[in-house]
Protein backbone atom coordinates (compact mmCIF):
# COMPACT_ATOMS: atom_id res chain seq x y z
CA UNK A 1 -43.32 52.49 124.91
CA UNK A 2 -39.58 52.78 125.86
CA UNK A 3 -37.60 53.28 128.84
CA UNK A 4 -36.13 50.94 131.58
CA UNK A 5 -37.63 49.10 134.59
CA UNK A 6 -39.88 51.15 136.89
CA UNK A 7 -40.11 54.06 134.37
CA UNK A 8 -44.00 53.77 134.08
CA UNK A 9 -44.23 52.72 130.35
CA UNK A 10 -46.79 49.45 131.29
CA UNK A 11 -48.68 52.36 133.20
CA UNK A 12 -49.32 54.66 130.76
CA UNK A 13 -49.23 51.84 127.76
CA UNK A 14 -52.42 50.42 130.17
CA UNK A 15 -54.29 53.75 129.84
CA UNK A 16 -53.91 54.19 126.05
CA UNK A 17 -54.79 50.81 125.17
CA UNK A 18 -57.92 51.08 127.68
CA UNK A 19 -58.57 53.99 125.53
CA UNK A 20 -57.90 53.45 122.11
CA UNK A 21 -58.14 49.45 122.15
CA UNK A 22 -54.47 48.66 121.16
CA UNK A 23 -53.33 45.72 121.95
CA UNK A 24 -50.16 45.66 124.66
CA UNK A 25 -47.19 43.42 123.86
CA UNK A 26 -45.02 43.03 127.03
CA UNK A 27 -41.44 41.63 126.21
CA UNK A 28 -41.42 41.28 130.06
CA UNK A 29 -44.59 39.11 130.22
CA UNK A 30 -43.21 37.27 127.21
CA UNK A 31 -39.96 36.86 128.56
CA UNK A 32 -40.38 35.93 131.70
CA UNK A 33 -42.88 32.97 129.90
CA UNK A 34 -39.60 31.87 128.17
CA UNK A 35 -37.74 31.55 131.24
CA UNK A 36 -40.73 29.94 133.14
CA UNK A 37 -40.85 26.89 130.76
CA UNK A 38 -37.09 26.58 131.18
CA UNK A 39 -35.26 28.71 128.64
CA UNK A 40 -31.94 30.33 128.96
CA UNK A 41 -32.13 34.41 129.39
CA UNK A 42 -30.11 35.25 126.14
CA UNK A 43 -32.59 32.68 124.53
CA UNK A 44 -35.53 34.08 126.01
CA UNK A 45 -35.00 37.93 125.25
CA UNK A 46 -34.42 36.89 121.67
CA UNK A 47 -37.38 34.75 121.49
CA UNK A 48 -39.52 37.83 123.41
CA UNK A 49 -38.27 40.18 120.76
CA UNK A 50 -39.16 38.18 118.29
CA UNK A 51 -42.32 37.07 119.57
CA UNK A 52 -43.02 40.40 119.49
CA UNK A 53 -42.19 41.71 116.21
CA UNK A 54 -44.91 38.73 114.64
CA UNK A 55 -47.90 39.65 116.85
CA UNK A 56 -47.16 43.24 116.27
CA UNK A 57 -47.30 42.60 112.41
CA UNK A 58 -50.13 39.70 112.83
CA UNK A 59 -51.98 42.55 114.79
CA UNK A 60 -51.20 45.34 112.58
CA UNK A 61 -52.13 43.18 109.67
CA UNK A 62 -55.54 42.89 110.56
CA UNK A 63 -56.23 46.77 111.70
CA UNK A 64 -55.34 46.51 115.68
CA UNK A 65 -53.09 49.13 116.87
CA UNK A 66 -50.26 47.75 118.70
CA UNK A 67 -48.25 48.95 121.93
CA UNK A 68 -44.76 47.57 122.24
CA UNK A 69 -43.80 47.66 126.44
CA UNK A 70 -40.02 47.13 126.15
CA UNK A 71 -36.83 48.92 126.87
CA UNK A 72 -35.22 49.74 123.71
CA UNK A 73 -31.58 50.18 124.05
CA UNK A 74 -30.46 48.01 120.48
CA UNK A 75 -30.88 49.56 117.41
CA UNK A 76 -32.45 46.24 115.63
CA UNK A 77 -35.36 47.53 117.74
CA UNK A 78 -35.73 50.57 115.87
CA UNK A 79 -35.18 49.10 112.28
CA UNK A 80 -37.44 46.04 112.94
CA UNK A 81 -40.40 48.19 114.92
CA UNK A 82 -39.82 51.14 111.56
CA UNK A 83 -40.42 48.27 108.93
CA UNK A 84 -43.56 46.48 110.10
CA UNK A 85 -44.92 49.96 110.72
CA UNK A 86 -44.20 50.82 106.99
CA UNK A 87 -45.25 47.60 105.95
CA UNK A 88 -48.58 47.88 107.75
CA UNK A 89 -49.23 51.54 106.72
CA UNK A 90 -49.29 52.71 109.86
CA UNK A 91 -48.52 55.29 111.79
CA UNK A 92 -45.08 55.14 114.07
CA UNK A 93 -44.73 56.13 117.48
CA UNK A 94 -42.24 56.48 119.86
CA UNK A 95 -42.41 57.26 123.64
CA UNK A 96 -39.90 57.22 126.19
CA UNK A 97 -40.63 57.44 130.02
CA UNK A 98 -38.46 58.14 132.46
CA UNK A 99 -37.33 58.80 135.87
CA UNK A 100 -35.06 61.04 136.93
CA UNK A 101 -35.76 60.64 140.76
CA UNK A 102 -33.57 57.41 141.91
CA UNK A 103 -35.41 57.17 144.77
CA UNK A 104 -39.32 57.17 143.17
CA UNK A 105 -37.48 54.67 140.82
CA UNK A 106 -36.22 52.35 143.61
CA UNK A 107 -39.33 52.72 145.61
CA UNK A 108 -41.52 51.40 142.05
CA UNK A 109 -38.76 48.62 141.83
CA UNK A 110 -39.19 47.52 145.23
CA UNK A 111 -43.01 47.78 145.61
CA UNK A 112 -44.37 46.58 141.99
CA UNK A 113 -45.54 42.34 141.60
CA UNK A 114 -42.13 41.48 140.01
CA UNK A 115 -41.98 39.06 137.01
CA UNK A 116 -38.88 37.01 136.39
CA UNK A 117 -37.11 39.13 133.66
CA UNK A 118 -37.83 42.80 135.34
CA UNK A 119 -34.99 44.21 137.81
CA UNK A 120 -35.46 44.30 141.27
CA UNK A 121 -33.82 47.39 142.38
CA UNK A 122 -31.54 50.13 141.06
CA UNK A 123 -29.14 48.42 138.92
CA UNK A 124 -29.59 44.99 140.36
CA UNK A 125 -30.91 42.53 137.72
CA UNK A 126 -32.91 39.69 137.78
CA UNK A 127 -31.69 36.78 139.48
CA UNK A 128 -32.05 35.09 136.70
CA UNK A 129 -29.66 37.12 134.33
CA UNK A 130 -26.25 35.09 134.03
CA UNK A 131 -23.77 37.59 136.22
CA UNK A 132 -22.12 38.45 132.74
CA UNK A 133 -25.38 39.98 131.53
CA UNK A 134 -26.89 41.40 134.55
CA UNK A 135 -27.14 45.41 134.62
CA UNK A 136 -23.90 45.77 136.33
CA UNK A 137 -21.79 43.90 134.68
CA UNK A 138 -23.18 45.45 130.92
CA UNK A 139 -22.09 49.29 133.08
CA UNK A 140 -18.65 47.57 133.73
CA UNK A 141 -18.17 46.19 130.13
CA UNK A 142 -19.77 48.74 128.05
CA UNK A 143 -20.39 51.97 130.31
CA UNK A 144 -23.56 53.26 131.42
CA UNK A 145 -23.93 53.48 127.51
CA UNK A 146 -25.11 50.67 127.31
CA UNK A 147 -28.37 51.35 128.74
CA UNK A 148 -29.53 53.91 126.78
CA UNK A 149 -32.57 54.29 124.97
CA UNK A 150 -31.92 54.33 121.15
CA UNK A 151 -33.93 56.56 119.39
CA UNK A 152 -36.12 56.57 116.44
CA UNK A 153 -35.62 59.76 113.31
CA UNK A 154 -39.03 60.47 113.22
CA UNK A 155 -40.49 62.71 116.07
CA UNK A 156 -40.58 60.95 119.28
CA UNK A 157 -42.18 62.04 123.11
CA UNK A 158 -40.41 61.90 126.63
CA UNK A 159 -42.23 61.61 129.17
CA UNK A 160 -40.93 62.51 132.84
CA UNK A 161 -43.15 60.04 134.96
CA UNK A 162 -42.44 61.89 137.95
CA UNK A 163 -45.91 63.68 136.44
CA UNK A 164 -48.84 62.45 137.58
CA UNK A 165 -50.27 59.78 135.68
CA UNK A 166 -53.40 61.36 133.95
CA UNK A 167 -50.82 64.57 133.06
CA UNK A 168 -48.28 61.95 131.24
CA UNK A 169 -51.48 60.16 129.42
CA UNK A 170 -52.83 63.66 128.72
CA UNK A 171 -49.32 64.27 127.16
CA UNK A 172 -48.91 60.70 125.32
CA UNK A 173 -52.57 61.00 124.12
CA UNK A 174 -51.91 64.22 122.47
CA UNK A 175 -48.65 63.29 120.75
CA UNK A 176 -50.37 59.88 119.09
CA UNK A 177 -53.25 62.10 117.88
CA UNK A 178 -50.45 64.33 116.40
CA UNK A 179 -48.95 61.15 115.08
CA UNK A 180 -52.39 60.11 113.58
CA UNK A 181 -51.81 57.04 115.57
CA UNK A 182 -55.31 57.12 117.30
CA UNK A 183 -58.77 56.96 115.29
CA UNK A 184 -62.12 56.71 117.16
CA UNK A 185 -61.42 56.66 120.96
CA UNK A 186 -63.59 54.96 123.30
CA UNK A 187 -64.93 57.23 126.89
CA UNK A 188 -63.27 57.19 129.81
């Protein structure tokens, strides 16, 4: 599941694993862990990342499907997320939610529980984030660019969560059976 803060990806990433019994891996529960017991952010987003390449593989490993909830704006995402798919044998998705309507988006910012790494508002970072790497300053820097969702080759889904919910699942649901991602799913 990619796409920025507020875009709906833990919402829809909760219905499909609720349905198909993947497990979720949250780089912003994981994260915000790291920061909790004292890390530094740049530490703690690496050690999220790579926290959750090895349960992803550990899971995969032993026949669990696996949801990644993260933004995915580096390409290392893509290559890392490709390999332990093709060295698990299974099948690679990709889905994208977002947004278009900055208000919805700053009303979901501003209403959600908020854990420690997530934004708090439209392009306002976490207080947290050192003010060289908070959302801004990356736009400054590198351009809005920089927040971009990088993109996998193989066919991918977009989903425009201004949808309602069960219509985006519906959507997501029908592009992993597509994908072969889902086997046996559970009732609703």
């Amino acid at each position: 599941m990619a796409g920025q803060s507020g875009m709906g990806k833990s919402t829809i990433a909760g219905h499909l694993a609720s349905h198909t019994g993947a497990a979720i891996l949250d780089l912003d529960i994981m994260k915000s862990t790291a920061l909790d017991v004292g890390l530094e952010w740049d530490v703690a987003g690496r050690l999220a990342f790579e926290l959750s390449w090895s349960l992803a593989d550990s899971l995969l490993a032993n026949g669990t499907s696996v949801i990644l909830d993260s933004p995915c704006r580096f390409e290392r995402i893509i290559e890392e997320t490709n390999r332990i798919a093709q060295r698990r044998a299974a099948a690679y998705c990709f889905i994208e939610c977002v947004m278009p309507d900055t208000d919805e988006l700053r009303r979901r910012l501003r209403s959600r529980p908020r854990l420690r790494s997530q934004m708090v508002d439209v392009g306002v970072s976490s207080s947290d984030a050192p003010a060289q790497r908070t959302v801004a300053a990356q736009v400054r820097a590198g351009g809005v660019a920089v927040l971009d969702t990088k993109y996998p080759v193989s066919p991918w889904l977009q989903l425009d969560t201004r949808q309602d919910p069960r219509r985006c699942f519906d959507l997501a649901l029908d592009y992993l059976r597509e994908r072969r991602a889902v086997g046996v799913l559970t009732d609703e």
